[in-house]
PDB file of N, CA and C in Angstrom:
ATOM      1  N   UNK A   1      -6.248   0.613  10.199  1.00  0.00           N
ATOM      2  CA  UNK A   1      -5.406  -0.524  10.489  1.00  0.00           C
ATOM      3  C   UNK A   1      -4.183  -0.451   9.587  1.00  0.00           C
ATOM      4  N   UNK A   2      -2.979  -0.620  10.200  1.00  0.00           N
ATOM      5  CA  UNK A   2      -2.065  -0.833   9.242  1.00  0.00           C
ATOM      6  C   UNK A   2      -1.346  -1.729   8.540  1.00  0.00           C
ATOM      7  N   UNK A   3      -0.978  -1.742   7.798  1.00  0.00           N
ATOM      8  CA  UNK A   3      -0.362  -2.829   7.004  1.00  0.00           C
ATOM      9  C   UNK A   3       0.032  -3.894   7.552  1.00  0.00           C
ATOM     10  N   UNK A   4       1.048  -3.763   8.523  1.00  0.00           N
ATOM     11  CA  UNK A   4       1.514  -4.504   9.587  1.00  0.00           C
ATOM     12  C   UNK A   4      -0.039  -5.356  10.309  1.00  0.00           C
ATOM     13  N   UNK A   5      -0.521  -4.307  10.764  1.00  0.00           N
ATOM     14  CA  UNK A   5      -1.330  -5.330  11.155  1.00  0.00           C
ATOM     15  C   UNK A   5      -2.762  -6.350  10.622  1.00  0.00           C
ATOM     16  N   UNK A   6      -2.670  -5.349   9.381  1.00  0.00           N
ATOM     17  CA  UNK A   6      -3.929  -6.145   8.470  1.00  0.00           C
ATOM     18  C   UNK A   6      -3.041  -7.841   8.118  1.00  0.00           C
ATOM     19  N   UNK A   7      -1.607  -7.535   8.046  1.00  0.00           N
ATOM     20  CA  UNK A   7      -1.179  -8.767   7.364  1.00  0.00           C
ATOM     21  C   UNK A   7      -1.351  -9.895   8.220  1.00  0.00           C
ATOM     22  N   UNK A   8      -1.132  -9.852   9.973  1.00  0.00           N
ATOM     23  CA  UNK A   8      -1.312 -10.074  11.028  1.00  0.00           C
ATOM     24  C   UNK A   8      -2.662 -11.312  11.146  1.00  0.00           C
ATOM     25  N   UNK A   9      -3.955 -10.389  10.436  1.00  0.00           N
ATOM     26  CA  UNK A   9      -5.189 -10.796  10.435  1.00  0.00           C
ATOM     27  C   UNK A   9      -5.410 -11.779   8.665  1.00  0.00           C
ATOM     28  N   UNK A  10      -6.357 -12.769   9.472  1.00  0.00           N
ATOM     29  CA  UNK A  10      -6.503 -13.219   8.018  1.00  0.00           C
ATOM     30  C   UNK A  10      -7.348 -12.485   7.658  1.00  0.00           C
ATOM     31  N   UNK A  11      -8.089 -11.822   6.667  1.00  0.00           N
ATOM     32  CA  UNK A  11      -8.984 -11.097   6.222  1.00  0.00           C
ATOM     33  C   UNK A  11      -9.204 -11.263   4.589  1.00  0.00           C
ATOM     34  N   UNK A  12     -10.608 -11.696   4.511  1.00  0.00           N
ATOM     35  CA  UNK A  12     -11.164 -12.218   3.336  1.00  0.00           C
ATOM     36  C   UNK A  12     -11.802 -10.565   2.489  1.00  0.00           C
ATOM     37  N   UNK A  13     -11.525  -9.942   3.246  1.00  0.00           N
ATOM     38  CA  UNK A  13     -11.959  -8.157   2.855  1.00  0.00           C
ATOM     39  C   UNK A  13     -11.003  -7.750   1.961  1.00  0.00           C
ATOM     40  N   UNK A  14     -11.767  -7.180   0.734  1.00  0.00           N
ATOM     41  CA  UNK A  14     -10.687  -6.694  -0.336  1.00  0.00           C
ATOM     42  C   UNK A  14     -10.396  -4.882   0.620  1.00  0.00           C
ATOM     43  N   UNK A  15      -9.773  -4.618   0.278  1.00  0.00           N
ATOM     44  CA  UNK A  15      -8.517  -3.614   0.270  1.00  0.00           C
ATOM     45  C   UNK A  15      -9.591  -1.886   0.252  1.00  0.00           C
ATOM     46  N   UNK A  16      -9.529  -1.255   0.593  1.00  0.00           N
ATOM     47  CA  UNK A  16     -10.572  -0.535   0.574  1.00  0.00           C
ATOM     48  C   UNK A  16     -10.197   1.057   0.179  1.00  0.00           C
ATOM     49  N   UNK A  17      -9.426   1.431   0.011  1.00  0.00           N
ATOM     50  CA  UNK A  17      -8.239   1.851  -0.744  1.00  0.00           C
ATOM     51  C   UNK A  17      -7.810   1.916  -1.846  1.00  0.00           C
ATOM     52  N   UNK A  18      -7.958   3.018  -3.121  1.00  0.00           N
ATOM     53  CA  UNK A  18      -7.226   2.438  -4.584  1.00  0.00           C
ATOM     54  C   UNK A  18      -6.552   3.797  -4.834  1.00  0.00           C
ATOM     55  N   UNK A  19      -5.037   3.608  -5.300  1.00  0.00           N
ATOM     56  CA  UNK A  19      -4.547   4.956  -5.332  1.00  0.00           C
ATOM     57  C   UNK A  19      -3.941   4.651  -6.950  1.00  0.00           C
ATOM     58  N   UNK A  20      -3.717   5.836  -7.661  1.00  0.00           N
ATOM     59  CA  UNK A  20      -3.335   5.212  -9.248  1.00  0.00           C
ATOM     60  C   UNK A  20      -1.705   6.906  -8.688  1.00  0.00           C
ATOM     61  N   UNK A  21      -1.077   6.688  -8.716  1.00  0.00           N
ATOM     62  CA  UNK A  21       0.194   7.131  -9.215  1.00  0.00           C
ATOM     63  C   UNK A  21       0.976   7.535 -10.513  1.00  0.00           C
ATOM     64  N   UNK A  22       1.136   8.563 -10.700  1.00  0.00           N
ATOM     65  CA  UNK A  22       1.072   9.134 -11.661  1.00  0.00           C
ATOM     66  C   UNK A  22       2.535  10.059 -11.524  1.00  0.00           C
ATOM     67  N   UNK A  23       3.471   8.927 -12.617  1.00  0.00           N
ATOM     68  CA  UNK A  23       5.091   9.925 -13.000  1.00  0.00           C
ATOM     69  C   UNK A  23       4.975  10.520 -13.855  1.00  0.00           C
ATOM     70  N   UNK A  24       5.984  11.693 -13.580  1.00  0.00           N
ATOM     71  CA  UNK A  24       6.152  13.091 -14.340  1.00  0.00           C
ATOM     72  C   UNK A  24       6.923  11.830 -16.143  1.00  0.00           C
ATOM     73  N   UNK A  25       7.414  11.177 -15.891  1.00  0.00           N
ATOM     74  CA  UNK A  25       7.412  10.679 -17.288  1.00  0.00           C
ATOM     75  C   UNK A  25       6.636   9.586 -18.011  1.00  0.00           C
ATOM     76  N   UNK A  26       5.274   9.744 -17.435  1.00  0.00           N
ATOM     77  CA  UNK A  26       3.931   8.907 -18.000  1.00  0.00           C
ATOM     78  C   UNK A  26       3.974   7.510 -17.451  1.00  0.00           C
ATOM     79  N   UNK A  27       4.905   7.273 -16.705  1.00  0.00           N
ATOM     80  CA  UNK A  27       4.273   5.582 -16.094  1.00  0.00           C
ATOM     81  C   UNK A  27       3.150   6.005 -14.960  1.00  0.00           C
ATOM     82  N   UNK A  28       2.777   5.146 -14.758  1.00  0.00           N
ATOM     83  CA  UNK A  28       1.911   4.993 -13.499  1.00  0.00           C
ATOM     84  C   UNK A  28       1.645   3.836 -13.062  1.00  0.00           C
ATOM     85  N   UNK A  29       1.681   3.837 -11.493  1.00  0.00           N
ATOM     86  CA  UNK A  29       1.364   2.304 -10.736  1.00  0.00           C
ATOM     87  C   UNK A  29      -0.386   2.525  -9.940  1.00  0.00           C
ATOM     88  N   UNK A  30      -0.700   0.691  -9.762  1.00  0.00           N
ATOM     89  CA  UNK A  30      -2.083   1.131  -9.155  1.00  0.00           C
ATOM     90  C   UNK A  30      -1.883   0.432  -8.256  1.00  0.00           C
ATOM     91  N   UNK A  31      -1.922   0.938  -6.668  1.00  0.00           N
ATOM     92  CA  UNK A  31      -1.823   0.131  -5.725  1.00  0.00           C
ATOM     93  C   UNK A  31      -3.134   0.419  -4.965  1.00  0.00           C
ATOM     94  N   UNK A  32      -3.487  -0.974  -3.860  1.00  0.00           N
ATOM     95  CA  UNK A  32      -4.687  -0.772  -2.849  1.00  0.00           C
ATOM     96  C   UNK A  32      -3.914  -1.177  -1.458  1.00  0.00           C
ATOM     97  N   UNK A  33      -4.854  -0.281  -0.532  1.00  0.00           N
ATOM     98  CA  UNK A  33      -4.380  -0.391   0.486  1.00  0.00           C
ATOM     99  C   UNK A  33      -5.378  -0.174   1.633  1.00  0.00           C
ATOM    100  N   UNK A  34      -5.655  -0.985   2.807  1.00  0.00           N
ATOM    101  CA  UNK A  34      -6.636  -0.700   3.503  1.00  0.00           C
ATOM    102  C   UNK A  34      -6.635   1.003   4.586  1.00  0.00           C
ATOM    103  N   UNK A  35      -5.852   1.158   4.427  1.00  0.00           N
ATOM    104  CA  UNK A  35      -6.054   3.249   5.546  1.00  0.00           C
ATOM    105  C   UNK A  35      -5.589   3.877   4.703  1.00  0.00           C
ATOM    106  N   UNK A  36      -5.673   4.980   4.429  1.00  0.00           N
ATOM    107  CA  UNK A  36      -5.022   6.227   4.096  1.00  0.00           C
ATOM    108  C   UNK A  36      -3.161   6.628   4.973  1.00  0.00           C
ATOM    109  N   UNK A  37      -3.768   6.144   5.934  1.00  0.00           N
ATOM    110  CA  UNK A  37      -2.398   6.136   6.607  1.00  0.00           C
ATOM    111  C   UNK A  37      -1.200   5.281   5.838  1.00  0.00           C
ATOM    112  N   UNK A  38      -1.516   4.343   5.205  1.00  0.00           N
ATOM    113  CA  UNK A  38      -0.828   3.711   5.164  1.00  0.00           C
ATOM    114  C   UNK A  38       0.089   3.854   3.664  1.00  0.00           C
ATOM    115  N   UNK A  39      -0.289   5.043   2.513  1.00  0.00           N
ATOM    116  CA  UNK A  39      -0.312   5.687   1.657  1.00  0.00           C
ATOM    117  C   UNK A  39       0.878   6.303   1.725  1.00  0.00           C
ATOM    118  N   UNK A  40       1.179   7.196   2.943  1.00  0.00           N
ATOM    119  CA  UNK A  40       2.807   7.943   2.818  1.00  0.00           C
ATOM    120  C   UNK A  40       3.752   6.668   2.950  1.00  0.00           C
ATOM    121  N   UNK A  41       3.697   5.230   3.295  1.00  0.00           N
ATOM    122  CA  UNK A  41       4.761   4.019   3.670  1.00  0.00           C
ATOM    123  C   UNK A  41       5.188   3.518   2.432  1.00  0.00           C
ATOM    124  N   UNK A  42       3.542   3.740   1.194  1.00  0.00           N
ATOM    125  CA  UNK A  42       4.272   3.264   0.095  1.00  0.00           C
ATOM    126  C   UNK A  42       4.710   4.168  -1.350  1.00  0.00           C
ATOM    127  N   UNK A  43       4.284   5.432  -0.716  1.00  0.00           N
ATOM    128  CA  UNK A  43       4.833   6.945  -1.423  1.00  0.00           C
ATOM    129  C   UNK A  43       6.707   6.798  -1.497  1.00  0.00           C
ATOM    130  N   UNK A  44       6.896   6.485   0.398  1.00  0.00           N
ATOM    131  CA  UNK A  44       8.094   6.605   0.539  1.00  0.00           C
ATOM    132  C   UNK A  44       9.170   5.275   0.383  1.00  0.00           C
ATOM    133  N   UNK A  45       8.515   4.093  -0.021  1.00  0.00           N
ATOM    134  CA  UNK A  45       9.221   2.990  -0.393  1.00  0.00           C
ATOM    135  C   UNK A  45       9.565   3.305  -2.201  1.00  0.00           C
ATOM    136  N   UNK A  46       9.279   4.089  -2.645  1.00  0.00           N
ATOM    137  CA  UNK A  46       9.969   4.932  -3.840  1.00  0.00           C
ATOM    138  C   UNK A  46       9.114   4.140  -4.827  1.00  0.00           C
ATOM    139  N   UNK A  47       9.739   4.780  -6.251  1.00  0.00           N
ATOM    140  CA  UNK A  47      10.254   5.446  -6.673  1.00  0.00           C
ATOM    141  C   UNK A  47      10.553   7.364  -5.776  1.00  0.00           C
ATOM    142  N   UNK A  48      11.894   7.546  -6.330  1.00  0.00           N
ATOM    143  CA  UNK A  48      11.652   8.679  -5.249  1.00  0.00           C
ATOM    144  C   UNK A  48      10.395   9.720  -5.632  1.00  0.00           C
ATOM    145  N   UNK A  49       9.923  10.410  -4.467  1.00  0.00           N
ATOM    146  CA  UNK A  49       8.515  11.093  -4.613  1.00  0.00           C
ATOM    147  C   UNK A  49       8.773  12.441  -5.190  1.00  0.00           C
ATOM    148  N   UNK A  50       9.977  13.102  -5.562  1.00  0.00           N
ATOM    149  CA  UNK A  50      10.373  14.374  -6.760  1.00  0.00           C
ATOM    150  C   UNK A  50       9.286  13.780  -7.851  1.00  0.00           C
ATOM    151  N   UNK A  51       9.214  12.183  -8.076  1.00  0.00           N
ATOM    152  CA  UNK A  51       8.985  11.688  -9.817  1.00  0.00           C
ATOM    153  C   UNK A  51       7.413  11.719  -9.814  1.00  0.00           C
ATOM    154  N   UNK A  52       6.921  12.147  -8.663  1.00  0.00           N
ATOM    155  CA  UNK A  52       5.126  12.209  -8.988  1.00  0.00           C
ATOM    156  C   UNK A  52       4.904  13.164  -9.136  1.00  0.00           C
ATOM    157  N   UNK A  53       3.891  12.918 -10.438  1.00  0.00           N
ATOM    158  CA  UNK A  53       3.339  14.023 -10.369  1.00  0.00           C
ATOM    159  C   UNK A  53       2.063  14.464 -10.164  1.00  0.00           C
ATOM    160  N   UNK A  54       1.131  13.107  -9.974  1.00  0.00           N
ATOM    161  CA  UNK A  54       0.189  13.279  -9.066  1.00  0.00           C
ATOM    162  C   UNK A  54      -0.323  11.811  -8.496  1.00  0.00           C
ATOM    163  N   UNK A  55      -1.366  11.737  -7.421  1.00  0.00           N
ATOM    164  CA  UNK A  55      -1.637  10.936  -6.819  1.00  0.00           C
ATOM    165  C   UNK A  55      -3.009  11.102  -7.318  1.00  0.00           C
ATOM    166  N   UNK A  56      -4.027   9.903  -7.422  1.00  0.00           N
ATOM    167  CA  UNK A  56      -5.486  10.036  -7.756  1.00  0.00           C
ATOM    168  C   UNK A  56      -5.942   8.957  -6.431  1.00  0.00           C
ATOM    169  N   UNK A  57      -6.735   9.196  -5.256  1.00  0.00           N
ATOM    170  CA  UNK A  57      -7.268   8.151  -4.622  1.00  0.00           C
ATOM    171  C   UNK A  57      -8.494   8.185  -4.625  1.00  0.00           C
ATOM    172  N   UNK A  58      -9.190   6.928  -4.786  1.00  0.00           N
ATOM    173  CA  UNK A  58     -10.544   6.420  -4.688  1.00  0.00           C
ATOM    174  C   UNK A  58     -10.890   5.121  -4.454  1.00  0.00           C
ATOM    175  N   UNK A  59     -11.974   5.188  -3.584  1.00  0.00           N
ATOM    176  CA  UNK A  59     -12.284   3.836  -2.794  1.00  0.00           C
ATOM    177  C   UNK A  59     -12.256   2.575  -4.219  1.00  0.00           C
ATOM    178  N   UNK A  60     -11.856   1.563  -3.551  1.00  0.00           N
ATOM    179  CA  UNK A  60     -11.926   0.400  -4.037  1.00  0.00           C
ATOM    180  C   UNK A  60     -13.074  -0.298  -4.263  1.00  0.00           C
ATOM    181  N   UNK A  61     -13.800   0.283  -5.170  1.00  0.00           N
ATOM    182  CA  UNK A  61     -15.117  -0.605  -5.532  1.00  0.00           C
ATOM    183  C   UNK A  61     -15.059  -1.657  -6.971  1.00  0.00           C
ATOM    184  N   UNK A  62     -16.013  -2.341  -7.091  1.00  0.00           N
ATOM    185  CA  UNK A  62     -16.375  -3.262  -8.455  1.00  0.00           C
ATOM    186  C   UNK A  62     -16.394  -2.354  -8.878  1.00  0.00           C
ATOM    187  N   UNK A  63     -16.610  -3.082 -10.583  1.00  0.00           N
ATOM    188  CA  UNK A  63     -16.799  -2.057 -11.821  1.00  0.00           C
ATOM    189  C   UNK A  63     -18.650  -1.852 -11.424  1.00  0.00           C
ATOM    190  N   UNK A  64     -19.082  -0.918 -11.914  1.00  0.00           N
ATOM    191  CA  UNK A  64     -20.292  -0.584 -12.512  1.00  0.00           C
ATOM    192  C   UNK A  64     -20.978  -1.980 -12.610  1.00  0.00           C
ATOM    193  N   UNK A  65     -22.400  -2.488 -12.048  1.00  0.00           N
ATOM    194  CA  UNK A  65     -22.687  -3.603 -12.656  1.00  0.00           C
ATOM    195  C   UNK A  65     -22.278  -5.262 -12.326  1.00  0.00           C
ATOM    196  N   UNK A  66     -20.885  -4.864 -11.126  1.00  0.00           N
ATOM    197  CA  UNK A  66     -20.813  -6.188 -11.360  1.00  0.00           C
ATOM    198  C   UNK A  66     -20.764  -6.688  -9.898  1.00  0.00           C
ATOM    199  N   UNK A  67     -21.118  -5.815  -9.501  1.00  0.00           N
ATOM    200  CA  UNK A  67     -21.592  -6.075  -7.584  1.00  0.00           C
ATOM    201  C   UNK A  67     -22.427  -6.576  -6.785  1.00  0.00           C
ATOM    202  N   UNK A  68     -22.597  -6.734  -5.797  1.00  0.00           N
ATOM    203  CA  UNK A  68     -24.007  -7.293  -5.165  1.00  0.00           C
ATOM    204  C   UNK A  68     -24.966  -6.857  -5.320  1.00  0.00           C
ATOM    205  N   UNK A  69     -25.451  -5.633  -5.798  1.00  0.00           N
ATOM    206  CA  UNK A  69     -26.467  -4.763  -5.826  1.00  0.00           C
ATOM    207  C   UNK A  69     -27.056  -4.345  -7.924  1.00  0.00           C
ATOM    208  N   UNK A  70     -26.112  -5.300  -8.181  1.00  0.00           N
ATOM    209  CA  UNK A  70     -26.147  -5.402  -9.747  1.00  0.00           C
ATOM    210  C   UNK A  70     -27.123  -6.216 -10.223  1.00  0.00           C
ATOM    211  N   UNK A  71     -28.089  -5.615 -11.481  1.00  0.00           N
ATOM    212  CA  UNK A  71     -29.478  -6.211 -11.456  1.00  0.00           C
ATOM    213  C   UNK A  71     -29.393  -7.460 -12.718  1.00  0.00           C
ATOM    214  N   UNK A  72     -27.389  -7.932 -13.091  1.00  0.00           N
ATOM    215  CA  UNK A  72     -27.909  -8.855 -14.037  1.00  0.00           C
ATOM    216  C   UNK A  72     -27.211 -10.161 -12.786  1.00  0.00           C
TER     217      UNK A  72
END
């Protein structure tokens, strides 16, 4: 689903999607986003993409422990 249309929907669903961004001069941003598709829209809404120097993606979960399936 894309952005466009997740915004469309009300949806009580967190974001399923976590990408951490990583500039060649040590900043980094952490954005979530529900598709993969939707990943090159905010690559290319800049900073320009020469300045990455890498992308890390992984699903959007709780920490360790603090989920539904967490035994405190």
């Amino acid at each position: 689903m894309s952005r466009r249309a997740k915004a469309e929907l009300d949806s009580s669903n967190p974001d399923r999607w976590m990408a951490e961004i990583i500039y060649v001069d040590g900043t980094q941003a952490t954005i979530v986003f529900e598709e993969l598709e939707d990943l090159d829209e905010i690559v290319e809404a800049g900073p320009d993409w020469h300045t990455i120097d890498r992308i890390v993606i992984t699903l959007n979960r709780p920490a360790f422990g603090s989920g539904p399936y967490s035994s405190t």
